[in-house]
N, C-alpha and C. Protein backbone atom coordinates (compact mmCIF):
# COMPACT_ATOMS: atom_id res chain seq x y z
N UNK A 1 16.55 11.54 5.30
CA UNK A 1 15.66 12.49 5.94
C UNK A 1 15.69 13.81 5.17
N UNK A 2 14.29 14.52 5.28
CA UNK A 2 14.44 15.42 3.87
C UNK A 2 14.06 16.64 5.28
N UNK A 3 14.98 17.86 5.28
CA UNK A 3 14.66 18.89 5.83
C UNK A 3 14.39 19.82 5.44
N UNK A 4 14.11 20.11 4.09
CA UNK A 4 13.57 21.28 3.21
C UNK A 4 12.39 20.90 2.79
N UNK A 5 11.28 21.89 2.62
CA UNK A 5 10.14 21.69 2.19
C UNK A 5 9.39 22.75 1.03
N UNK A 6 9.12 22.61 0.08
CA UNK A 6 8.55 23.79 -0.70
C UNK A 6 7.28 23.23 -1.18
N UNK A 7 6.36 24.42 -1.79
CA UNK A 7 5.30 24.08 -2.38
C UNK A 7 5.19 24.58 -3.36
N UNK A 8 4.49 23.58 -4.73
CA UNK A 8 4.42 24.02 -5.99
C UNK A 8 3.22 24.19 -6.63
N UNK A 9 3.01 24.18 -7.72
CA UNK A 9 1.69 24.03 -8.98
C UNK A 9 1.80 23.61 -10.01
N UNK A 10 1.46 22.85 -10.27
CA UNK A 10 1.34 22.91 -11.64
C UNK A 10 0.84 23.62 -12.96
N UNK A 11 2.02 23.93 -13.66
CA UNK A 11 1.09 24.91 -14.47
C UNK A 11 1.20 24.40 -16.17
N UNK A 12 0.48 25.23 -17.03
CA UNK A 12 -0.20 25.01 -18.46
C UNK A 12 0.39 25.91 -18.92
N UNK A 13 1.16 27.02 -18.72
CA UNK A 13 1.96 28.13 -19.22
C UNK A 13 3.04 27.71 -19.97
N UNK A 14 3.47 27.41 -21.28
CA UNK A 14 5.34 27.69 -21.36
C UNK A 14 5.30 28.57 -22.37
N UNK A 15 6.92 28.66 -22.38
CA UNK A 15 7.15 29.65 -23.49
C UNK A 15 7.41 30.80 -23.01
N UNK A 16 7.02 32.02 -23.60
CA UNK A 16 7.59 33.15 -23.47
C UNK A 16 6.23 33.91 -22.39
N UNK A 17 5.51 33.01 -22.58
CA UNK A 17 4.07 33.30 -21.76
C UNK A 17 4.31 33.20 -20.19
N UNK A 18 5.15 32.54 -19.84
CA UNK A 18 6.03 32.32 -18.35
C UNK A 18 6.25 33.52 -17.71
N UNK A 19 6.70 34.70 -18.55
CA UNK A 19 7.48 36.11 -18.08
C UNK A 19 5.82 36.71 -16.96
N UNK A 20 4.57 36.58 -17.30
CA UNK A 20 3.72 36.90 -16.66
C UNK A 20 4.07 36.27 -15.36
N UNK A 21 3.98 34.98 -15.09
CA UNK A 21 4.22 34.11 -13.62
C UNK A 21 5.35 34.61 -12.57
N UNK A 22 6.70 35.24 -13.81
CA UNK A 22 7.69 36.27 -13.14
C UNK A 22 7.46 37.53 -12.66
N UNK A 23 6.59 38.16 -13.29
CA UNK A 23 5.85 39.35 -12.80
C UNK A 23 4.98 39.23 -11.40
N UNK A 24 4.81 38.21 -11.37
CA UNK A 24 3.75 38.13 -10.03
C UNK A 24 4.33 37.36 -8.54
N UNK A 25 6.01 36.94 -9.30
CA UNK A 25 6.98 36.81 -7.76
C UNK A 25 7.07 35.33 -7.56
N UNK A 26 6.70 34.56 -8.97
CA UNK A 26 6.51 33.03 -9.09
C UNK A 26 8.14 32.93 -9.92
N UNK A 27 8.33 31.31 -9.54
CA UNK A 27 9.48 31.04 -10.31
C UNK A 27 9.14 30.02 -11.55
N UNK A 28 8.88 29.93 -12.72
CA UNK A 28 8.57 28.83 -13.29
C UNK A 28 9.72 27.44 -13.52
N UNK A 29 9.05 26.27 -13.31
CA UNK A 29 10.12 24.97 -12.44
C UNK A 29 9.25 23.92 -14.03
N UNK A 30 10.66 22.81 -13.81
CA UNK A 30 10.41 21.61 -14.00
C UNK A 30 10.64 20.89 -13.00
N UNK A 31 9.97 19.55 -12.84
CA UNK A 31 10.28 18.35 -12.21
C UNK A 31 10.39 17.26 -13.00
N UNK A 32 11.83 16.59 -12.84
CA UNK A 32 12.20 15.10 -14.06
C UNK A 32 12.17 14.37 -13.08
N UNK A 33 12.49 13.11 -13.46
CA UNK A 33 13.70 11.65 -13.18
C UNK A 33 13.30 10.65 -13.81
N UNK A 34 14.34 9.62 -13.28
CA UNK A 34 14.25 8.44 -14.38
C UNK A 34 13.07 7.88 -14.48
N UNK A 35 12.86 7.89 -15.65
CA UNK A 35 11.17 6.54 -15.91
C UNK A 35 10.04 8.01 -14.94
N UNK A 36 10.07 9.09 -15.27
CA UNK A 36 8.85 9.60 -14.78
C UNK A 36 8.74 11.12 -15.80
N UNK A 37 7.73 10.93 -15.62
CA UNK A 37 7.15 12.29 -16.63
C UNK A 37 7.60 13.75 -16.34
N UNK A 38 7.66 14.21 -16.96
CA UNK A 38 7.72 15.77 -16.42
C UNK A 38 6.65 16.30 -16.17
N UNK A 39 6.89 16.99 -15.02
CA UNK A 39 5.68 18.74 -14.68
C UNK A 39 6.75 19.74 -14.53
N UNK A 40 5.67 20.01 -15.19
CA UNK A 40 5.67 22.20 -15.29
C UNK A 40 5.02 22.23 -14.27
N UNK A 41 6.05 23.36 -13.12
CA UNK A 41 5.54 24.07 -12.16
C UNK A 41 5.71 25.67 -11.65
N UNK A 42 5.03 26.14 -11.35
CA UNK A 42 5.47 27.00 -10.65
C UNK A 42 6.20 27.31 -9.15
N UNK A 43 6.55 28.30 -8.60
CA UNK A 43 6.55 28.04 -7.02
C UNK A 43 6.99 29.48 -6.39
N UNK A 44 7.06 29.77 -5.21
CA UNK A 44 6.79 31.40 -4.66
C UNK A 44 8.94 31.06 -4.48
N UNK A 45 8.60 32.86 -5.32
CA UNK A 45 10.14 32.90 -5.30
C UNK A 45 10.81 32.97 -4.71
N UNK A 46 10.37 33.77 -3.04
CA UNK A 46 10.93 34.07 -1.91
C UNK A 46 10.95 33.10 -1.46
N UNK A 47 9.85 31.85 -1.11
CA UNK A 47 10.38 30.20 -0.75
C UNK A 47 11.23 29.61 -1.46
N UNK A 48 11.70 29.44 -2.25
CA UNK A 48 12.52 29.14 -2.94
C UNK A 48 13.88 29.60 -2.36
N UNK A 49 13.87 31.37 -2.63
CA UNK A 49 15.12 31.46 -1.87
C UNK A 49 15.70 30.88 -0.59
N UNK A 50 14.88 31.07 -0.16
CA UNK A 50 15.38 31.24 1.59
C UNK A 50 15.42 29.32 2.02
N UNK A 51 15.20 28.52 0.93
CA UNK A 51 15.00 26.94 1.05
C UNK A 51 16.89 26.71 0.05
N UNK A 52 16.60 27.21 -0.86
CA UNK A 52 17.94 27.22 -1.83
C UNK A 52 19.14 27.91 -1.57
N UNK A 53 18.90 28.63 -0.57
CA UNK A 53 20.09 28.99 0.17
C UNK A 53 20.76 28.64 1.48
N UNK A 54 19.87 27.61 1.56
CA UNK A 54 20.48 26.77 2.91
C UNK A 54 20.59 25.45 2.65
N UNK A 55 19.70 24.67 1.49
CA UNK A 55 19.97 23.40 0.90
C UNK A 55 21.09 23.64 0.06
N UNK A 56 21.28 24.40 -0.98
CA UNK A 56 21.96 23.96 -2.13
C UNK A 56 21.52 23.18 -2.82
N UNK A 57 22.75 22.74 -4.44
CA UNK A 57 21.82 21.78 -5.17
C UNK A 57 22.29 20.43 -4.61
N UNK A 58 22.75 20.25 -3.66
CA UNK A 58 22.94 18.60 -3.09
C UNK A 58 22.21 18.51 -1.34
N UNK A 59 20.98 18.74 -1.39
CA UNK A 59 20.06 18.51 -0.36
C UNK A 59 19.08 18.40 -0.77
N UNK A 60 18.23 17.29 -0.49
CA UNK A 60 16.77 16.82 -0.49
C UNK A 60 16.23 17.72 0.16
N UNK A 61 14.71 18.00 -1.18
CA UNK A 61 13.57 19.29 -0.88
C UNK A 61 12.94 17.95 -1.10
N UNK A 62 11.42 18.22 0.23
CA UNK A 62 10.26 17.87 -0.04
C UNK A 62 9.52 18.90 -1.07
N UNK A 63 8.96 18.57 -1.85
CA UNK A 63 8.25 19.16 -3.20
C UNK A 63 7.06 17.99 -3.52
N UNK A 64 6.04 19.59 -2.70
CA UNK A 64 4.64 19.04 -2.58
C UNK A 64 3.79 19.93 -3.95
N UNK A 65 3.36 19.24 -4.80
CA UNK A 65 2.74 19.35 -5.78
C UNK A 65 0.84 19.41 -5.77
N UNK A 66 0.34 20.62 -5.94
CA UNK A 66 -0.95 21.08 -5.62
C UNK A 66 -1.38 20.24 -4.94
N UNK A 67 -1.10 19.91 -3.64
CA UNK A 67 -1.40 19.39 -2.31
C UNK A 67 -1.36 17.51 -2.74
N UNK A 68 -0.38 17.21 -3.43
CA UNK A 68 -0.60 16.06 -3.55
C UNK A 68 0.89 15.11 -3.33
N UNK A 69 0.72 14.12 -2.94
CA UNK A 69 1.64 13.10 -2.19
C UNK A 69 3.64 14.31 -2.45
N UNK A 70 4.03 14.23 -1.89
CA UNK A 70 5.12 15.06 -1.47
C UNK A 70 6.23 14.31 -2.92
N UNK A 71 7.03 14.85 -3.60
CA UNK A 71 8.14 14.03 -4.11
C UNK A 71 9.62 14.79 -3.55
N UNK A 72 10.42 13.63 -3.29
CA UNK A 72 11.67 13.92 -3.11
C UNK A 72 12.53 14.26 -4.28
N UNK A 73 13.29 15.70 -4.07
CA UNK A 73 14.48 16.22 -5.29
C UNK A 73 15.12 16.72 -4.81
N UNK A 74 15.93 17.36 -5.73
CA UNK A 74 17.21 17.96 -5.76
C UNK A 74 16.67 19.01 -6.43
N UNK A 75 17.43 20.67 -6.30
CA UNK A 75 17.34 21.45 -7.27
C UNK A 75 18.58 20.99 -8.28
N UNK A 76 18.57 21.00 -9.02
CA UNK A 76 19.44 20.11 -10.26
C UNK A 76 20.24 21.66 -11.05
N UNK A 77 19.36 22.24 -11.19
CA UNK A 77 19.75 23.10 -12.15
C UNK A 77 18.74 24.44 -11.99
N UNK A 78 19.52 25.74 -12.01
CA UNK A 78 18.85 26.78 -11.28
C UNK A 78 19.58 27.92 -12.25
N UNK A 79 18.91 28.39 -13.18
CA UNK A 79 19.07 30.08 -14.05
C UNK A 79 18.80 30.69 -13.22
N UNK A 80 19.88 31.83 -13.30
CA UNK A 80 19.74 33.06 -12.45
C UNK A 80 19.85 34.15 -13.49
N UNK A 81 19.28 35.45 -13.34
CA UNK A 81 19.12 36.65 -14.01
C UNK A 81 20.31 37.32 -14.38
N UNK A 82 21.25 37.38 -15.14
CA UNK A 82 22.16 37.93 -15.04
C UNK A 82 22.77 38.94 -14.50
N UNK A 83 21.62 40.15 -14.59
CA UNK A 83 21.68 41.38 -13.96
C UNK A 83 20.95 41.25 -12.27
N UNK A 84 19.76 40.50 -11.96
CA UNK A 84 19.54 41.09 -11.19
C UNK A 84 19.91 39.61 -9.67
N UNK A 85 20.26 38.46 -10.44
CA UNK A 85 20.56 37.62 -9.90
C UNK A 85 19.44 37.04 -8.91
N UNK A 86 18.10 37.00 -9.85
CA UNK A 86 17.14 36.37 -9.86
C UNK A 86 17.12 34.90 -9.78
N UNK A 87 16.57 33.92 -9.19
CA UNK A 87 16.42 32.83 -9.93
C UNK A 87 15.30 32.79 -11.33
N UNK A 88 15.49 32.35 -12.46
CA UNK A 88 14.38 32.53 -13.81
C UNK A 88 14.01 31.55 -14.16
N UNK A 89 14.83 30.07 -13.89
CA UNK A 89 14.15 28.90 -14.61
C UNK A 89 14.52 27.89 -13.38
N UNK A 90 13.85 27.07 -12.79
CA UNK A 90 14.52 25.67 -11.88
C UNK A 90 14.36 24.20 -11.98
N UNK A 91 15.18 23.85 -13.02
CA UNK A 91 15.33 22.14 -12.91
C UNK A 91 15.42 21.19 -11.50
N UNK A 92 14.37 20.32 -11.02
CA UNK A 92 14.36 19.62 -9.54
C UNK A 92 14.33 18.73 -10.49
N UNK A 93 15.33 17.29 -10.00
CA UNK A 93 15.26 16.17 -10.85
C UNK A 93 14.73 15.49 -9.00
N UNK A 94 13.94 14.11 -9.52
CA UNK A 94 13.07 13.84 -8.25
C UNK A 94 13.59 12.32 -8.21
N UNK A 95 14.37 11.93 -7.08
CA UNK A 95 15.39 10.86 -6.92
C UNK A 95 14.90 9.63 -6.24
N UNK A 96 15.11 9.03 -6.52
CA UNK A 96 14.71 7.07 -6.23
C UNK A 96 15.35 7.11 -4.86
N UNK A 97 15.07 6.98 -3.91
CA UNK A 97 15.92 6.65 -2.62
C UNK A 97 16.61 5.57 -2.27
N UNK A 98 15.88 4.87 -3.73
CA UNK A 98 17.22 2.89 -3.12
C UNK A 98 17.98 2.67 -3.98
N UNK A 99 18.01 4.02 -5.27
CA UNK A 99 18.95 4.15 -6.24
C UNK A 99 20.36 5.15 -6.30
N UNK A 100 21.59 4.71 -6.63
CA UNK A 100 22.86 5.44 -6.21
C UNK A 100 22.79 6.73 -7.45
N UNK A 101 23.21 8.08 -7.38
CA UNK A 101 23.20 9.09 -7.86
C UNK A 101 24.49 9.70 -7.60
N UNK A 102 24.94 9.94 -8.98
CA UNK A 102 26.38 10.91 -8.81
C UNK A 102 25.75 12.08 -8.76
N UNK A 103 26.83 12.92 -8.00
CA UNK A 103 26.44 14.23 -7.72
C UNK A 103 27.96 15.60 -7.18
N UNK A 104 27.70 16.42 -7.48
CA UNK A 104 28.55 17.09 -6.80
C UNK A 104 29.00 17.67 -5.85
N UNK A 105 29.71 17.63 -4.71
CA UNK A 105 29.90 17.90 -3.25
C UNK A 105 30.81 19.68 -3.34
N UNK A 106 30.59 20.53 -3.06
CA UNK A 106 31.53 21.41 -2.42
C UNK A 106 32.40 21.44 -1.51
N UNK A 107 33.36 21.70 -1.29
CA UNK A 107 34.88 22.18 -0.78
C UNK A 107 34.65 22.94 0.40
N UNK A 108 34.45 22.88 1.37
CA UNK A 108 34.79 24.06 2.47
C UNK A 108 36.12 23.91 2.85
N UNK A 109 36.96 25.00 3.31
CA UNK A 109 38.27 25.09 3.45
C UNK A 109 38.45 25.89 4.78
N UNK A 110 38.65 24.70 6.03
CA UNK A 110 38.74 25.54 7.37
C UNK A 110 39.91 25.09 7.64
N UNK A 111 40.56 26.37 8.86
CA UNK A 111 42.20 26.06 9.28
C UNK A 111 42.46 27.08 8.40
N UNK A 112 43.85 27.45 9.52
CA UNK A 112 44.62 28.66 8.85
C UNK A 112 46.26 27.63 8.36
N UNK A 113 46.92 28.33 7.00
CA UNK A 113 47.93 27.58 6.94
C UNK A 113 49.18 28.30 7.19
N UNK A 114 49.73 27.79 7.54
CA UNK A 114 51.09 28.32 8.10
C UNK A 114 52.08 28.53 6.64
N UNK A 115 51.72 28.01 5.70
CA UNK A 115 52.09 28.67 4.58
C UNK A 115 51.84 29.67 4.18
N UNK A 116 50.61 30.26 4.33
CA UNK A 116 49.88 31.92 3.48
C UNK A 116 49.70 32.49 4.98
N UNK A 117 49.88 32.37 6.76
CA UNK A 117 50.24 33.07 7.40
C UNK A 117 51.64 33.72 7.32
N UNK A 118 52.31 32.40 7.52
CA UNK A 118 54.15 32.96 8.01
C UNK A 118 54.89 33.12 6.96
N UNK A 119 54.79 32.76 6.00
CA UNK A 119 55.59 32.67 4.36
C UNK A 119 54.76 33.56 3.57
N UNK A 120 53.37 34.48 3.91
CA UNK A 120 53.16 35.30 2.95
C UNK A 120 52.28 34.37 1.82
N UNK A 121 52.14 33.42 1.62
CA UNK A 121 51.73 32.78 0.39
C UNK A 121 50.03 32.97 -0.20
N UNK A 122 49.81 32.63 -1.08
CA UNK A 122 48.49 32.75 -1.27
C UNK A 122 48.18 31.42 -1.40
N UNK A 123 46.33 30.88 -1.28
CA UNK A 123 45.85 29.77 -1.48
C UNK A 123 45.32 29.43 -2.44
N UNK A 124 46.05 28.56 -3.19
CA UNK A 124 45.79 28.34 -4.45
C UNK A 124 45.02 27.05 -4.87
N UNK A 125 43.44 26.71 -4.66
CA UNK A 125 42.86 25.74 -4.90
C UNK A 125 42.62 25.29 -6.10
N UNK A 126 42.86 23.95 -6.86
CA UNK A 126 43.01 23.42 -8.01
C UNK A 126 41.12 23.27 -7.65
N UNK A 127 40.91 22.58 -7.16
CA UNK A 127 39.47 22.31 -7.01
C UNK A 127 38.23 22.71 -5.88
N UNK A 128 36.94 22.88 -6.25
CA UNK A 128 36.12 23.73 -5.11
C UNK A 128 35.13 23.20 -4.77
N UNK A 129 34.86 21.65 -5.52
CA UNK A 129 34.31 20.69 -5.24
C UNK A 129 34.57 19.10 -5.93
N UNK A 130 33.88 18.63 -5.51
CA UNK A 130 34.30 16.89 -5.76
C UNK A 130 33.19 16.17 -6.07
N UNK A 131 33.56 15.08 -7.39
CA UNK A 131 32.05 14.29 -7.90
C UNK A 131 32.03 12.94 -6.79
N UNK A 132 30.90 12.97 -6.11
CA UNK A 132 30.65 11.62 -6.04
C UNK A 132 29.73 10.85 -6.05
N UNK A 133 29.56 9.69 -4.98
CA UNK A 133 28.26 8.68 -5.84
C UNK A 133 27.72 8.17 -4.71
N UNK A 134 26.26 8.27 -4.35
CA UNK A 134 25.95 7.35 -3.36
C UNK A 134 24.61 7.44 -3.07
N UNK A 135 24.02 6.85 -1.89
CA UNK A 135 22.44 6.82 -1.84
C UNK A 135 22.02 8.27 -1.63
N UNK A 136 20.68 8.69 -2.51
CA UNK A 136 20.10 10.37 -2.09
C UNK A 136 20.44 10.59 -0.34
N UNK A 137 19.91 9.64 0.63
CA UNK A 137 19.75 10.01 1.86
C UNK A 137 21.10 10.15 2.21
N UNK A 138 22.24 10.07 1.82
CA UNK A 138 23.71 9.80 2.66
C UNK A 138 24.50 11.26 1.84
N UNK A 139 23.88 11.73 1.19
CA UNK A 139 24.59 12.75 0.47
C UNK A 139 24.70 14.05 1.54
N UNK A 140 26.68 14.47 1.60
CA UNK A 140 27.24 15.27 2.62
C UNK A 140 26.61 16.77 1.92
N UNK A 141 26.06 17.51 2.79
CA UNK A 141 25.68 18.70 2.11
C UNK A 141 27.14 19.79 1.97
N UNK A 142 28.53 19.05 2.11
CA UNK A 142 29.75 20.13 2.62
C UNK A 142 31.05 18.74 2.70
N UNK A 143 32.06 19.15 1.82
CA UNK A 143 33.57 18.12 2.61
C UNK A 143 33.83 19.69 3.57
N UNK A 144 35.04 18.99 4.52
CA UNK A 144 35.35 19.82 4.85
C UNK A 144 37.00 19.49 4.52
N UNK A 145 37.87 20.83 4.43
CA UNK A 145 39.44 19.98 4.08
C UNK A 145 40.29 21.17 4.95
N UNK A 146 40.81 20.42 6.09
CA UNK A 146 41.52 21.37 6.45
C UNK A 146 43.04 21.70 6.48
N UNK A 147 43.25 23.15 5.91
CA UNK A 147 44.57 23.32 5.42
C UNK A 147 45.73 23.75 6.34
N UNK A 148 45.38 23.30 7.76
CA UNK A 148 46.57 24.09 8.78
C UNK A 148 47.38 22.80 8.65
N UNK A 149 47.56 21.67 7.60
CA UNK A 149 48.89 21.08 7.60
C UNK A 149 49.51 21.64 6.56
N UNK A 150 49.05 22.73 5.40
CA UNK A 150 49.79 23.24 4.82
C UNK A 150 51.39 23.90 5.32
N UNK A 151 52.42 23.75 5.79
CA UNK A 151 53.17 24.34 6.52
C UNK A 151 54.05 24.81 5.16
N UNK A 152 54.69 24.40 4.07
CA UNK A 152 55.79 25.09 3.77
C UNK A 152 54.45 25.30 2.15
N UNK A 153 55.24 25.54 1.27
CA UNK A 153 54.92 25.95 -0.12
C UNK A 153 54.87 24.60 -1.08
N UNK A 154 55.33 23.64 -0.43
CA UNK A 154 56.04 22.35 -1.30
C UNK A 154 54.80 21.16 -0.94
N UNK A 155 53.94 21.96 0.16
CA UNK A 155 52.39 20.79 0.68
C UNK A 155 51.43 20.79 -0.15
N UNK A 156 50.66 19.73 -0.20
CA UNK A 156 49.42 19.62 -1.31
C UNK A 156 48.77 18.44 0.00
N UNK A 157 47.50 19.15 -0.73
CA UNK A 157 46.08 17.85 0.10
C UNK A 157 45.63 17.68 -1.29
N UNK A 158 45.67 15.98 -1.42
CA UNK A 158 45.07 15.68 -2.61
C UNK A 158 43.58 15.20 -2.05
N UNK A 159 42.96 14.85 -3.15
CA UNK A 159 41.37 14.07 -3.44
C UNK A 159 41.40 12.90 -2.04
N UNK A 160 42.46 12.11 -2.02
CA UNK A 160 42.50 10.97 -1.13
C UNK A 160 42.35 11.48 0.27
N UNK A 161 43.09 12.57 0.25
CA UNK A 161 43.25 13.12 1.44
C UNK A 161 42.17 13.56 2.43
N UNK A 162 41.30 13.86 1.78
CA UNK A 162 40.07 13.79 2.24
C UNK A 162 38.92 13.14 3.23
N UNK A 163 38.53 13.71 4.29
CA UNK A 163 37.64 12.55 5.17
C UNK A 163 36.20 12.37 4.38
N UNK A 164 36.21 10.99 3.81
CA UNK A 164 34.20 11.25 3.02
C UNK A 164 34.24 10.40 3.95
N UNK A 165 32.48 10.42 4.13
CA UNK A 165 31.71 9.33 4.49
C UNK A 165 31.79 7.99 4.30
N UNK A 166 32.18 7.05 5.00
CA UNK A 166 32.48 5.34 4.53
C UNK A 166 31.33 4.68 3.53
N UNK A 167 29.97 5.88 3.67
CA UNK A 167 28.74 4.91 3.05
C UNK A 167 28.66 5.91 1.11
N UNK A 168 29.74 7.27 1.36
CA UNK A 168 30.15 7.28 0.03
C UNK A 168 31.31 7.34 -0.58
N UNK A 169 31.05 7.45 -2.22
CA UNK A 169 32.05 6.51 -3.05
C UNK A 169 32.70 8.37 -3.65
N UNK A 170 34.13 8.18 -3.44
CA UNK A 170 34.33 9.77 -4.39
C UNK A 170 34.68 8.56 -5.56
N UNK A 171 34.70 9.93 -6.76
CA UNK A 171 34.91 9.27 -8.20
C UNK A 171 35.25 10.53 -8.58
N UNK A 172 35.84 11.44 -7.89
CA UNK A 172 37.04 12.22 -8.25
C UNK A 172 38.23 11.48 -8.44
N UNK A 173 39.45 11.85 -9.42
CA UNK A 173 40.93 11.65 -9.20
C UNK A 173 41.27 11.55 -8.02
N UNK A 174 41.47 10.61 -7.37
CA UNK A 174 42.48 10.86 -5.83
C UNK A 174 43.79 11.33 -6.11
């Protein structure tokens, strides 16, 4: 089920000729995937935000193309402005739904640990997300890992440790 929705264009612009489309509050986009062509698109920057900041790049956007049949993606890959922390360029790769896709999951870290409460310690995460593999529709937008069994300095939550979804595959190190 896809709960994000944006709208695009297609455009005839590349190159350095793009910076106009930025001037006018557009983001200039590609759309890939396997066995399908690319488009050049544009799309309104403020939709974008306010869609890309609640999907992330592991949530299905509907991406409706100058009013024509909807395709399912991912934002894949997203340049941001250095200075002004713009988005400037956006890769959507557009995903097969009966085909498995590795992808990357983020880390949320809830629970307080009784190590960095009562012992003073700090939290020291080796990792802030995890690769894994499975159908577009089953992909967790969040793990969650919680650290209130941390109790002394000598505890670790590994990869295994983890609750995923039974319908996905991690292919992180456990």
């Amino acid at each position: 089920m896809v709960d994000y929705k944006l709208q695009a264009e297609k455009r005839e612009v590349t190159g350095k000729s793009v910076e106009k489309i930025r001037t006018e509050g557009r983001v200039p986009a590609v759309v890939y995937g396997k066995g399908k062509e690319n488009i050049n698109l544009d799309l309104d920057k403020i939709a974008f935000n306010r869609v890309y900041s609640k999907a992330g790049e592991n949530s299905l956007i509907e991406l409706e193309i100058n009013g024509e049949k909807p395709k399912t993606v991912l934002a894949h890959d997203v340049q941001f402005h250095p200075v002004t922390d713009e988005p400037i360029h956006i890769d959507f790769y557009e995903v097969k739904m009966d085909e498995e896709i590795e992808t990357t999951i983020p880390l949320t870290f809830i629970g307080e640990s009784l190590a960095v409460k009562d012992l003073e310690g700090t939290l020291v995460t080796n990792k802030t997300e995890v690769d894994v593999k499975c159908l577009p529709s089953n992909i967790p937008h969040e793990i969650e890992v919680d650290i209130s069994k941390l109790a002394t300095f000598d505890d670790a939550i590994l990869a295994s440790d983890l609750k995923i979804p039974s319908n996905v595959e991690l292919l992180t190190d456990l």
